[in-house]
Each structure stands twice: as structure tokens, then as C-alpha cells.
PDB file of N, CA and C in Angstrom:
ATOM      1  N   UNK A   1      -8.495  48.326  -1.490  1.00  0.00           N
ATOM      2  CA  UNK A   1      -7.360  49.214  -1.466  1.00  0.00           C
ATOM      3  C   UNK A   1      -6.297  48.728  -0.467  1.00  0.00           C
ATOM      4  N   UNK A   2      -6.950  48.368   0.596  1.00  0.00           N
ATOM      5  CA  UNK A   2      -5.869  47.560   1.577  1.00  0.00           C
ATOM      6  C   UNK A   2      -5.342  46.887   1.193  1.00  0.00           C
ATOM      7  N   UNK A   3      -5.727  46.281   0.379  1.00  0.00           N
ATOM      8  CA  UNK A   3      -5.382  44.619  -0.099  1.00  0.00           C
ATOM      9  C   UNK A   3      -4.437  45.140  -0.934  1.00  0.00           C
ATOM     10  N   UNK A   4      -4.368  45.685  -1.850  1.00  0.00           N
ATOM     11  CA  UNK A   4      -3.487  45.852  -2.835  1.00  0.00           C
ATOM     12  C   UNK A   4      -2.270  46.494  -2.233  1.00  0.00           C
ATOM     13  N   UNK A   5      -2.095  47.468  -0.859  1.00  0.00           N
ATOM     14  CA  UNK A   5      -0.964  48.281  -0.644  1.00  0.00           C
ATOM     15  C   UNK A   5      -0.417  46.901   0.157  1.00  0.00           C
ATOM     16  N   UNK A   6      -1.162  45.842   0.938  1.00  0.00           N
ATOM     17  CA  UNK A   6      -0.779  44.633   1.797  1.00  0.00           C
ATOM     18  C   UNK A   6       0.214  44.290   0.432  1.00  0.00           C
ATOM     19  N   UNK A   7       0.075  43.502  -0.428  1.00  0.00           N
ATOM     20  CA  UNK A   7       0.845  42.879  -1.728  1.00  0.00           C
ATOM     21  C   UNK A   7       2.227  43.593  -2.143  1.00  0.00           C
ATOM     22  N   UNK A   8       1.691  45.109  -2.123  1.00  0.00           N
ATOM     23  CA  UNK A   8       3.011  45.974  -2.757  1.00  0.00           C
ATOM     24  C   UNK A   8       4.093  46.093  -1.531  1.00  0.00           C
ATOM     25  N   UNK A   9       3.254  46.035  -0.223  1.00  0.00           N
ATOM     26  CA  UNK A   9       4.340  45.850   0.384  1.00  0.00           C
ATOM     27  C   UNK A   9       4.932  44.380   0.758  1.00  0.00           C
ATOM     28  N   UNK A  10       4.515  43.804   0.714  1.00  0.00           N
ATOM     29  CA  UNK A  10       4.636  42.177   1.102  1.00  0.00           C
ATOM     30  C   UNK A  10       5.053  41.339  -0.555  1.00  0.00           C
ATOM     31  N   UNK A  11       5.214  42.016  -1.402  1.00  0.00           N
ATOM     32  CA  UNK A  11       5.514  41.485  -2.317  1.00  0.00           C
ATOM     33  C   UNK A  11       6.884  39.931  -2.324  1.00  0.00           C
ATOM     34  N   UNK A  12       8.059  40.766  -2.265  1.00  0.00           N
ATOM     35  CA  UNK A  12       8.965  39.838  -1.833  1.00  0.00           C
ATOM     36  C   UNK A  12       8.695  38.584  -0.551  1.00  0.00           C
ATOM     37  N   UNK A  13       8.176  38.867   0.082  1.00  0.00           N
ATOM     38  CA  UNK A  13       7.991  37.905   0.515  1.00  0.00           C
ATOM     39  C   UNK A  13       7.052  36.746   0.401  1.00  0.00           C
ATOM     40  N   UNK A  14       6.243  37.094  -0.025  1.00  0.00           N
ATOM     41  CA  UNK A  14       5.257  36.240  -1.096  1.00  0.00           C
ATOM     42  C   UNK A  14       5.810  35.411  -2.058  1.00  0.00           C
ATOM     43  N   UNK A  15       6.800  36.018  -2.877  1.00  0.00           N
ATOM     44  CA  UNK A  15       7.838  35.431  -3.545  1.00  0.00           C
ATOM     45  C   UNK A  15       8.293  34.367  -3.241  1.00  0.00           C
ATOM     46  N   UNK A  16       9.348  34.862  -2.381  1.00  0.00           N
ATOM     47  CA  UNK A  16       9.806  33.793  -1.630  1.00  0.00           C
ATOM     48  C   UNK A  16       9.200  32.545  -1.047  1.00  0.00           C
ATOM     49  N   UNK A  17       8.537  33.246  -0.439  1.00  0.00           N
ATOM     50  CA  UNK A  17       7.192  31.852   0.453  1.00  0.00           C
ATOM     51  C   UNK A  17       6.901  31.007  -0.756  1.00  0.00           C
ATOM     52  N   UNK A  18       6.343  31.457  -2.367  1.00  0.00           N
ATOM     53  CA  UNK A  18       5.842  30.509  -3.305  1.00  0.00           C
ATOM     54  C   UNK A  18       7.013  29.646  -3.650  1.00  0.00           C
ATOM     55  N   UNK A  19       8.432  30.342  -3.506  1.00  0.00           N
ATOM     56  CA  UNK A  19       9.304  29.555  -4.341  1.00  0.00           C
ATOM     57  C   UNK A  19       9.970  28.282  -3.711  1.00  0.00           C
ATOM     58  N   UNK A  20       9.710  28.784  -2.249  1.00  0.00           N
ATOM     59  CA  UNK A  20      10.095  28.033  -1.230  1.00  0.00           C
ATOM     60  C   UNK A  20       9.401  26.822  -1.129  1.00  0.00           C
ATOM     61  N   UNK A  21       7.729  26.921  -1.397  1.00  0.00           N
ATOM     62  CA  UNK A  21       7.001  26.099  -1.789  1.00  0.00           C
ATOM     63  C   UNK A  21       6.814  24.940  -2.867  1.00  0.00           C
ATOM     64  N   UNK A  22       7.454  25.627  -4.016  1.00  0.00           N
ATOM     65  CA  UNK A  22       7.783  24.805  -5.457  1.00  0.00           C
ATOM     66  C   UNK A  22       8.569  23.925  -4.883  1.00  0.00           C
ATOM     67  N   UNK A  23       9.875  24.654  -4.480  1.00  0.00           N
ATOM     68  CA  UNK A  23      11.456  23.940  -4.549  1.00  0.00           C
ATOM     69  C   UNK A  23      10.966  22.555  -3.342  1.00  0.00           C
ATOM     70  N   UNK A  24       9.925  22.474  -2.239  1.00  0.00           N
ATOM     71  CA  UNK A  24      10.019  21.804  -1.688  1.00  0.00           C
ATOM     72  C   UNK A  24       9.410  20.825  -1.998  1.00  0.00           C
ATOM     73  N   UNK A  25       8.665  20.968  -3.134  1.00  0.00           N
ATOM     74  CA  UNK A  25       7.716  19.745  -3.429  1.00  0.00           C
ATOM     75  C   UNK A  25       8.297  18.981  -4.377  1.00  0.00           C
ATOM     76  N   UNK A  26       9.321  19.907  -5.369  1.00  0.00           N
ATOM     77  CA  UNK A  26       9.928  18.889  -5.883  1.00  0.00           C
ATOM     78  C   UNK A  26      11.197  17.719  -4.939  1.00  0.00           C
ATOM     79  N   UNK A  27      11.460  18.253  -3.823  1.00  0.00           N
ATOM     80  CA  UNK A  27      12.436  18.021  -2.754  1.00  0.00           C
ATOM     81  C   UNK A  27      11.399  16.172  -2.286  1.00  0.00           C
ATOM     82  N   UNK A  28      10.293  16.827  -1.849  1.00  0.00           N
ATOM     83  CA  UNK A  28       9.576  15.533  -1.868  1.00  0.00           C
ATOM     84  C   UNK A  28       9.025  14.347  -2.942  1.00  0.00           C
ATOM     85  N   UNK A  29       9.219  14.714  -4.051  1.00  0.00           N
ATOM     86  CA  UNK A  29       9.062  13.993  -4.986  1.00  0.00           C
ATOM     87  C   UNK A  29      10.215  13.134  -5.303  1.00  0.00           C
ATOM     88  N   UNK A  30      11.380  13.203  -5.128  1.00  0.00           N
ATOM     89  CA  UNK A  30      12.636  12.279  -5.122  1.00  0.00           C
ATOM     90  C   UNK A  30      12.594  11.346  -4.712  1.00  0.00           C
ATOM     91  N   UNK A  31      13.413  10.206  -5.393  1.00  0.00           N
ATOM     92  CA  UNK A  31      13.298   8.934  -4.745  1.00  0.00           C
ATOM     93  C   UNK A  31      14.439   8.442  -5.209  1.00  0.00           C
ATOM     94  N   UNK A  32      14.940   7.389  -4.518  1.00  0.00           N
ATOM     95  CA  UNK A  32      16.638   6.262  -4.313  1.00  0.00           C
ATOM     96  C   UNK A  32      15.966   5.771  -5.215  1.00  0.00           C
ATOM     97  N   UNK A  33      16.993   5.328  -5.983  1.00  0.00           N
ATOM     98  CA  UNK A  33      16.622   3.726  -6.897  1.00  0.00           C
ATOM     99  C   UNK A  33      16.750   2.450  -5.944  1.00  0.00           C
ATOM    100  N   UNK A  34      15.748   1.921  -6.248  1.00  0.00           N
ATOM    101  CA  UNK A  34      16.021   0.978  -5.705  1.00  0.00           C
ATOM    102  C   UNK A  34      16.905  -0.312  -5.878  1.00  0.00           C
ATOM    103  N   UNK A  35      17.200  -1.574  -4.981  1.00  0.00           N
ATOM    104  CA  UNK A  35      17.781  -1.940  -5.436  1.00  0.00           C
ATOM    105  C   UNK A  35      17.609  -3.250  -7.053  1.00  0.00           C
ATOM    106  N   UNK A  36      18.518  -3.432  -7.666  1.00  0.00           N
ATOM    107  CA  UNK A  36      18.240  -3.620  -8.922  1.00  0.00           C
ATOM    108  C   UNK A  36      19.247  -5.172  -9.465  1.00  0.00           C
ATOM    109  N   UNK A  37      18.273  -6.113  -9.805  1.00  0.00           N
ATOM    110  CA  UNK A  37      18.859  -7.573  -9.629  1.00  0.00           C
ATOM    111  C   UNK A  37      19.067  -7.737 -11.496  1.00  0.00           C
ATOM    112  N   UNK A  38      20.718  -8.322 -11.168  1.00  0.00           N
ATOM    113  CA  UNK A  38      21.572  -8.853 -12.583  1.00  0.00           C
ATOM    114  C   UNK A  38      21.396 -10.238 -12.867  1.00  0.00           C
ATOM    115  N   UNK A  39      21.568 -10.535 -14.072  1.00  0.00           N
ATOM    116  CA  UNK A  39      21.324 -11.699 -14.345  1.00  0.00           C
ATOM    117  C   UNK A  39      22.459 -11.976 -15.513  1.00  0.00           C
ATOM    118  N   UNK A  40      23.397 -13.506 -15.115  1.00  0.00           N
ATOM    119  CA  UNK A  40      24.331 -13.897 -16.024  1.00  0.00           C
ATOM    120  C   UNK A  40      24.390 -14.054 -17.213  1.00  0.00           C
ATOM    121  N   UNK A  41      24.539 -13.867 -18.620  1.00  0.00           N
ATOM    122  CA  UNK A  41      23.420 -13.821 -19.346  1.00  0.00           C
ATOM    123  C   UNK A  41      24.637 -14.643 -21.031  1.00  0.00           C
ATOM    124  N   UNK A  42      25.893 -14.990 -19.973  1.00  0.00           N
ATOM    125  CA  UNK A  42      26.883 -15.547 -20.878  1.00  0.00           C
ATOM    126  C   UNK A  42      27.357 -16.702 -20.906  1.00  0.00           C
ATOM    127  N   UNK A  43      27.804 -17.530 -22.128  1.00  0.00           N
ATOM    128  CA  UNK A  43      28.422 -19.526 -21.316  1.00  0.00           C
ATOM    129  C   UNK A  43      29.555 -18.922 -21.497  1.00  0.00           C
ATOM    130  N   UNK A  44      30.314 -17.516 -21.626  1.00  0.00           N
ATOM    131  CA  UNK A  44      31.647 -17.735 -20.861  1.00  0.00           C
ATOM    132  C   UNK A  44      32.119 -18.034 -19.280  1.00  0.00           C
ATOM    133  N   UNK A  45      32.859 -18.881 -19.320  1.00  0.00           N
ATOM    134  CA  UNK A  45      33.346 -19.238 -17.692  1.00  0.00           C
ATOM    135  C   UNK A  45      34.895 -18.964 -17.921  1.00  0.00           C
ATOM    136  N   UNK A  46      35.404 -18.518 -19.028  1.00  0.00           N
ATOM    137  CA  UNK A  46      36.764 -18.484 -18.917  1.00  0.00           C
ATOM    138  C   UNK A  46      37.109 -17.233 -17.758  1.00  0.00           C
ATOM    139  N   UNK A  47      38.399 -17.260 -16.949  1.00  0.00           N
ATOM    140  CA  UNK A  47      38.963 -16.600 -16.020  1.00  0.00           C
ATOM    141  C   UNK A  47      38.637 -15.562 -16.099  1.00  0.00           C
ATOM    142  N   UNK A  48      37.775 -14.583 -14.715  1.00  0.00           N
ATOM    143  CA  UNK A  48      37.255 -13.407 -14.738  1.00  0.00           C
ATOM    144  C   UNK A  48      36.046 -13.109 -16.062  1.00  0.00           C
ATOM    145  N   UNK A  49      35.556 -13.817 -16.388  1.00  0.00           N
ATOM    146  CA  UNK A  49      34.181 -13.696 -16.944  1.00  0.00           C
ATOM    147  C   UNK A  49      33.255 -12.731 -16.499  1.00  0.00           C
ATOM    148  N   UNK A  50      33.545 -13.453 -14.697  1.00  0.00           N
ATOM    149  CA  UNK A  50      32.000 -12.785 -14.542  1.00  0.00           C
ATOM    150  C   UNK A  50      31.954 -11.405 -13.790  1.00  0.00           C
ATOM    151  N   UNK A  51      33.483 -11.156 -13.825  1.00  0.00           N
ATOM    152  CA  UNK A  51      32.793  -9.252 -13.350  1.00  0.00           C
ATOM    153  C   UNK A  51      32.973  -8.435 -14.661  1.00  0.00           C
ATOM    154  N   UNK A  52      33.081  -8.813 -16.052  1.00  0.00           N
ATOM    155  CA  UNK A  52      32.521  -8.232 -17.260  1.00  0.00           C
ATOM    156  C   UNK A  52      31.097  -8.126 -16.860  1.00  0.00           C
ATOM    157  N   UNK A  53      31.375  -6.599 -17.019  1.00  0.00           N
ATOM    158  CA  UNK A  53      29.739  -6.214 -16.999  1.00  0.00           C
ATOM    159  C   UNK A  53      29.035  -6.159 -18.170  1.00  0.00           C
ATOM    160  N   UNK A  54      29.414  -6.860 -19.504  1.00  0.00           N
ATOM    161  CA  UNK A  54      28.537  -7.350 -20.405  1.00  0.00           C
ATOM    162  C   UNK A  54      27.966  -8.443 -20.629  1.00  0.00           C
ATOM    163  N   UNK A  55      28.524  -9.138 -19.238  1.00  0.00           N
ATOM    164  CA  UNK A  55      27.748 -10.285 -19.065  1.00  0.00           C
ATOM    165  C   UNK A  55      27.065 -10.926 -18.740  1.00  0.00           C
ATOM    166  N   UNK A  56      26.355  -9.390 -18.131  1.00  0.00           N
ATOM    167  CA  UNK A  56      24.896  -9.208 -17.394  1.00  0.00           C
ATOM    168  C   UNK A  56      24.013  -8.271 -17.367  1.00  0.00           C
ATOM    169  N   UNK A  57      22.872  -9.265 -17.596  1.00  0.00           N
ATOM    170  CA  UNK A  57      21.330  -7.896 -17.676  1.00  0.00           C
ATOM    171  C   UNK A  57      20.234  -8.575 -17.071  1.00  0.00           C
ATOM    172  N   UNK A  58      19.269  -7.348 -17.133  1.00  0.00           N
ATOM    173  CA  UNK A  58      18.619  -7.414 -16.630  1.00  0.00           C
ATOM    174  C   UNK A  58      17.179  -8.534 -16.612  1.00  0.00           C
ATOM    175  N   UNK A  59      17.112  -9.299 -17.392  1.00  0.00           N
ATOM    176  CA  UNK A  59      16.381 -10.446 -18.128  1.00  0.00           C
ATOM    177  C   UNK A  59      16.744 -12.271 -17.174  1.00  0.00           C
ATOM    178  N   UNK A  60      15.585 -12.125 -16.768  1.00  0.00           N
ATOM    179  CA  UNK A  60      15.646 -13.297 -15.811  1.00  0.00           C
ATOM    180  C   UNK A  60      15.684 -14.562 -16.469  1.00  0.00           C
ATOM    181  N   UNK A  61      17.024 -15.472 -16.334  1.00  0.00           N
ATOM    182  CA  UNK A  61      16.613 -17.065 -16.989  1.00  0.00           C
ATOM    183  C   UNK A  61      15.993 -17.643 -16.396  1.00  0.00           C
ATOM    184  N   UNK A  62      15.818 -18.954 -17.134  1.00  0.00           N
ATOM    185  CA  UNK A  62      14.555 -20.030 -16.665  1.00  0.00           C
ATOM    186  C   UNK A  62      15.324 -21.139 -16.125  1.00  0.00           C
ATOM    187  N   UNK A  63      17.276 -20.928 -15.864  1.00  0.00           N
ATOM    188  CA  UNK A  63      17.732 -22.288 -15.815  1.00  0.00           C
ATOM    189  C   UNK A  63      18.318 -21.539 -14.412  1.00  0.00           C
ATOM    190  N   UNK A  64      17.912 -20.839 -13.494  1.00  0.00           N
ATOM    191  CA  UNK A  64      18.536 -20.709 -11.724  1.00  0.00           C
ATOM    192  C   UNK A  64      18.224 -21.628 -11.229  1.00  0.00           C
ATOM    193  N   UNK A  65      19.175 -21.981 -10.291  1.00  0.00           N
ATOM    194  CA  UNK A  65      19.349 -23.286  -9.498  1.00  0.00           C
ATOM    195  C   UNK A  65      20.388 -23.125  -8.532  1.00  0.00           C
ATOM    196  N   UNK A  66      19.693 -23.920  -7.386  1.00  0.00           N
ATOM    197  CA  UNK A  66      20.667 -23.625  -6.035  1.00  0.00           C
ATOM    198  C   UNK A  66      21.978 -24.801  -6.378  1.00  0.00           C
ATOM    199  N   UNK A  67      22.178 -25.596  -7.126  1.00  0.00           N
ATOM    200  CA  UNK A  67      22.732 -26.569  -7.219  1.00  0.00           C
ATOM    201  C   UNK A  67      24.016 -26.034  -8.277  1.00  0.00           C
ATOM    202  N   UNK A  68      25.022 -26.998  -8.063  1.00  0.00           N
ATOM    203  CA  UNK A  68      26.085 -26.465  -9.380  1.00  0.00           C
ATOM    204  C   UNK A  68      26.547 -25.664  -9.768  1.00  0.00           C
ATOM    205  N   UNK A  69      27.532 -25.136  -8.571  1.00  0.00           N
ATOM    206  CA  UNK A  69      27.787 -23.977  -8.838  1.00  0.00           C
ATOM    207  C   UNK A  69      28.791 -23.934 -10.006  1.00  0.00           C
ATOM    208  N   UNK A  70      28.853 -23.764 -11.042  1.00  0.00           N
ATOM    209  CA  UNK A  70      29.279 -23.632 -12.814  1.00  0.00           C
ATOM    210  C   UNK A  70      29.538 -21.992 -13.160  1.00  0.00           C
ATOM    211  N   UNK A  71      28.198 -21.183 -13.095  1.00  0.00           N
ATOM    212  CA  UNK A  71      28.149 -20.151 -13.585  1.00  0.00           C
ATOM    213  C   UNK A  71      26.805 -19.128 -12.612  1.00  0.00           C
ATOM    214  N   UNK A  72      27.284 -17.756 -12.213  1.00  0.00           N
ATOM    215  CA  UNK A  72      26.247 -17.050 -11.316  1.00  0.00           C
ATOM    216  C   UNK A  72      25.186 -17.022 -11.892  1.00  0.00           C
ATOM    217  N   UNK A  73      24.159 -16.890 -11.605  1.00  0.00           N
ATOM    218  CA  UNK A  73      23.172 -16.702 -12.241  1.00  0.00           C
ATOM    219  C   UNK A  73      22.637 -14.978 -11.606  1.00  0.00           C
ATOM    220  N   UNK A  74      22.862 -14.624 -10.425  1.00  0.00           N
ATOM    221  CA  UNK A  74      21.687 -13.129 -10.178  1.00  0.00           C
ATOM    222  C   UNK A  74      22.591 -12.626  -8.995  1.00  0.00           C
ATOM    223  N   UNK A  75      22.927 -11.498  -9.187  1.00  0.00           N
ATOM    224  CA  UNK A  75      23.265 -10.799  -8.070  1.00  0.00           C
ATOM    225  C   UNK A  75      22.916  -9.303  -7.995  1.00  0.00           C
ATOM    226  N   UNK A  76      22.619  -9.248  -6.899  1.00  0.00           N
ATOM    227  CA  UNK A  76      21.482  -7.740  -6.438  1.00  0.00           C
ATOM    228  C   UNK A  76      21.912  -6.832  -6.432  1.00  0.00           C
ATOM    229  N   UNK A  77      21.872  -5.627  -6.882  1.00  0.00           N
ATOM    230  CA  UNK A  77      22.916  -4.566  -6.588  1.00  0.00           C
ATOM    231  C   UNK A  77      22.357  -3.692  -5.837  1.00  0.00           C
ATOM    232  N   UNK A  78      22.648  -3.163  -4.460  1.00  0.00           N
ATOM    233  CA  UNK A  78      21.875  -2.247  -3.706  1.00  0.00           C
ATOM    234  C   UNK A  78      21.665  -0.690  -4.512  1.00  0.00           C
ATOM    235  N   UNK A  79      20.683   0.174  -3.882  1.00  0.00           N
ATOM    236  CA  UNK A  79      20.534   1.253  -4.192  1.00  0.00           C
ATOM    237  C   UNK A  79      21.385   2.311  -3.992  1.00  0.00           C
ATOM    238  N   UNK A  80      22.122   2.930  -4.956  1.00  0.00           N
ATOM    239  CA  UNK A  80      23.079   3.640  -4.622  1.00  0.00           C
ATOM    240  C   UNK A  80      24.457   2.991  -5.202  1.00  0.00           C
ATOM    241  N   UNK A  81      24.386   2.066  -5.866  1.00  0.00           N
ATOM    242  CA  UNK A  81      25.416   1.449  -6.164  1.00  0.00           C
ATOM    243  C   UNK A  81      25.700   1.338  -7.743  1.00  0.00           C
ATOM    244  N   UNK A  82      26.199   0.423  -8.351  1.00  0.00           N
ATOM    245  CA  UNK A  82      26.434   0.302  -9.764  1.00  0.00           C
ATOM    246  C   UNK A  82      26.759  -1.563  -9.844  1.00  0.00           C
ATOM    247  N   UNK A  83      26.796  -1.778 -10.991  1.00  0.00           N
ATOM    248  CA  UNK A  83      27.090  -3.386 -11.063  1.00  0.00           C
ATOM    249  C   UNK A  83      28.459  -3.527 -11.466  1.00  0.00           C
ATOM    250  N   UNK A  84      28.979  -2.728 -11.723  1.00  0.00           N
ATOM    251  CA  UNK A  84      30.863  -2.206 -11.973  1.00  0.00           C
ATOM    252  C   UNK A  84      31.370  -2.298 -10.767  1.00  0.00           C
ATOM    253  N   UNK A  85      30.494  -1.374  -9.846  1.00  0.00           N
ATOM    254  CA  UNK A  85      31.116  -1.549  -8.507  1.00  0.00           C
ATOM    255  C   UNK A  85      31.212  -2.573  -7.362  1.00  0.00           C
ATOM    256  N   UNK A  86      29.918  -3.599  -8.043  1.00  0.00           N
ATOM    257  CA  UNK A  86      30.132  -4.760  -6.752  1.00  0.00           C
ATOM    258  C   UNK A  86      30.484  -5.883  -7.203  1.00  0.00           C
ATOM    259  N   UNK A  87      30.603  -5.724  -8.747  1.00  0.00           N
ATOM    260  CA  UNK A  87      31.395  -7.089  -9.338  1.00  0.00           C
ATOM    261  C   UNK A  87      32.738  -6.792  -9.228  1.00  0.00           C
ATOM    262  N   UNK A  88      33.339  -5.373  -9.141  1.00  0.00           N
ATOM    263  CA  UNK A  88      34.684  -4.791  -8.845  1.00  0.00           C
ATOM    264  C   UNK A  88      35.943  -5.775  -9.974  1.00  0.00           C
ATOM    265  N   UNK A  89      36.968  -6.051  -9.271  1.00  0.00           N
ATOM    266  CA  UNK A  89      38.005  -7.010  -9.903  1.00  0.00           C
ATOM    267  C   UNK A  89      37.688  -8.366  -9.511  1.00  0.00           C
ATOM    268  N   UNK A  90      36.582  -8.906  -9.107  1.00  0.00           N
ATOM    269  CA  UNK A  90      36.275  -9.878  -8.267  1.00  0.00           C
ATOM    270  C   UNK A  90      36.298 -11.130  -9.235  1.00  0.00           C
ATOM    271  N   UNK A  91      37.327 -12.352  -8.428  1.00  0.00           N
ATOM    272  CA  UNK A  91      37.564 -13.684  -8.986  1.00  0.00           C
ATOM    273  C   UNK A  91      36.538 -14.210  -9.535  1.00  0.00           C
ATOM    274  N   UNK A  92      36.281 -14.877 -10.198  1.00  0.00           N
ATOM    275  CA  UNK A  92      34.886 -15.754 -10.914  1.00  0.00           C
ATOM    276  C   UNK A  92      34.595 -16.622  -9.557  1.00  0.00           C
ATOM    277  N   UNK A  93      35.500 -17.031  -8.605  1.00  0.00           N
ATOM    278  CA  UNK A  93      35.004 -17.885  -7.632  1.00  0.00           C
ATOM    279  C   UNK A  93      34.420 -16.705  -6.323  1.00  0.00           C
ATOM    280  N   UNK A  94      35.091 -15.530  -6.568  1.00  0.00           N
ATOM    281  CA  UNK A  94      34.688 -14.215  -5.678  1.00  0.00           C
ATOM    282  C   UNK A  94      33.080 -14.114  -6.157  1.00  0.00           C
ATOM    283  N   UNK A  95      32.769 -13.896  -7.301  1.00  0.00           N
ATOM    284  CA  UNK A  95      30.770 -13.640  -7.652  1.00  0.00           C
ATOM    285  C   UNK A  95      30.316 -14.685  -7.467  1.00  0.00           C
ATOM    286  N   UNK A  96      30.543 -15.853  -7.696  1.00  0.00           N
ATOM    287  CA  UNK A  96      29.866 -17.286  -7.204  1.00  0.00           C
ATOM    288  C   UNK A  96      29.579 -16.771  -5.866  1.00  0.00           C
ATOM    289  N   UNK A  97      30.599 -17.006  -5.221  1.00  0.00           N
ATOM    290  CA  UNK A  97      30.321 -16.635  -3.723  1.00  0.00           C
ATOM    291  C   UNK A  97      28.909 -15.704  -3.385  1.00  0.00           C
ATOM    292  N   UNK A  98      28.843 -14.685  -4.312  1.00  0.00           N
ATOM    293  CA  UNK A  98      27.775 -13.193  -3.795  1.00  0.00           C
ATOM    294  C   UNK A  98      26.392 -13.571  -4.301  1.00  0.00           C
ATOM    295  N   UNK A  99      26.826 -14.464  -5.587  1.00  0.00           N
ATOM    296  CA  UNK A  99      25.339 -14.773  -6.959  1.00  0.00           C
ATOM    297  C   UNK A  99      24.724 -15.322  -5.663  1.00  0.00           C
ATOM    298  N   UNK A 100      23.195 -15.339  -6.247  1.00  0.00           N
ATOM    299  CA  UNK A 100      21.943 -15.592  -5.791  1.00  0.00           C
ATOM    300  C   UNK A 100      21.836 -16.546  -6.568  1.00  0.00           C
ATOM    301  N   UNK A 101      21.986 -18.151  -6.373  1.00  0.00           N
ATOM    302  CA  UNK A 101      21.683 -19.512  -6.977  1.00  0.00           C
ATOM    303  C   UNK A 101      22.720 -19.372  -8.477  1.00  0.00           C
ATOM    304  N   UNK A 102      22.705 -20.659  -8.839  1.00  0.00           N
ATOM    305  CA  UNK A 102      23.347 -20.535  -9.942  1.00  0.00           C
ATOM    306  C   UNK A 102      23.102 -21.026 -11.551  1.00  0.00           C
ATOM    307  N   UNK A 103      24.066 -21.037 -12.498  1.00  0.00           N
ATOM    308  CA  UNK A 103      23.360 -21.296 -13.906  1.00  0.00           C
ATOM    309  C   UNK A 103      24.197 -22.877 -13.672  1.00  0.00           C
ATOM    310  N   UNK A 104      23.896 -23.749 -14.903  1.00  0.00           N
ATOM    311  CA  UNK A 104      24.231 -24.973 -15.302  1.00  0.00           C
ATOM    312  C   UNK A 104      25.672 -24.751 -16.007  1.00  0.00           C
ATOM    313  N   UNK A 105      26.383 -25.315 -16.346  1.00  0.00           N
ATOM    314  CA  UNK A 105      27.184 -25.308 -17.265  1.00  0.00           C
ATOM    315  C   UNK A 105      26.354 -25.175 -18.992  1.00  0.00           C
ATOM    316  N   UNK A 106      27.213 -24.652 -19.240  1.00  0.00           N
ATOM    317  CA  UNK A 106      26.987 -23.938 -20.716  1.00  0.00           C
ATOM    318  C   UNK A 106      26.839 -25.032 -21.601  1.00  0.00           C
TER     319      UNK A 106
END
């Protein structure tokens, strides 16, 4: 009998306390993306090629090389970011600069 008038009065707050509980676990379950590496994936080299962002995915080639710089081959995009945003308006000699090793000529 106690028990039950404890509940009717403590109701709302019980409530609360559970919901408070849900909402926080999904709070801990979240996570950043991490960061997420592009790959050149075009033999265009004509002017501004390479901040077309269709000219990169996610599919690793077999021809990276620190040598010759021709065409980017991989550049990383941090978490929190986009590949629109760090290829920006950037010169074809501007992503050379950022790429991680490079492709051969086409």
C-alpha cells in the first residue's frame, strides 16, 4: 500500500528521471564522422579539374605515387567537413599541393 501511494505521488518525477535517462543514452551513442580519404578517379587534367567533385571517390587506385606530380591522387577530408569544401575554388596546382602522393599522367 505504501508502495503504491510512494508512485502516485512521485509519479512525475519518475517520469522525468526515465526520460532523462533515454535522452541521455542516446546523447552517448553519437559519434563525428570520421575523417574520410578521396581518391582522383579522372585523366582529366584540363584547368580546374580537380576541385570537380565528380572527380573523386571513394575507391583506392593501384597507380599512387610520390613521384610526378601530373594528377592528385588522395586527399583526406577531416571530420566535420565536406570534399566541396576543401577542394573549394582551388587551382589544379592548389590540390596537388594538399593530395597525398600522386597519379601518372593519363
Amino acid at each position: 500500500m505504501k508502495i503504491n501511494q510512494f508512485f502516485k505521488t512521485n509519479a512525475l518525477a519518475i517520469a522525468a528521471i526515465i526520460f532523462a535517462g533515454t535522452t541521455m543514452s542516446f546523447k552517448l551513442a553519437e559519434k563525428k564522422a570520421a575523417p574520410q580519404d578521396f581518391y582522383y578517379n579522372s585523366s582529366d587534367i584540363s584547368p580546374n579539374a580537380f576541385h570537380n567533385v565528380a572527380n573523386w571517390n571513394t575507391t583506392m587506385p593501384t597507380d599512387c605515387s610520390t613521384e610526378e606530380p601530373v594528377r592528385p591522387c588522395k586527399v583526406t577530408v577531416p571530420e566535420g567537413s565536406t570534399l566541396s569544401s576543401v577542394l573549394g575554388s582551388k587551382t589544379n596546382s592548389q590540390v596537388l599541393a594538399i593530395s597525398q602522393g600522386y597519379r601518372p599522367a593519363p
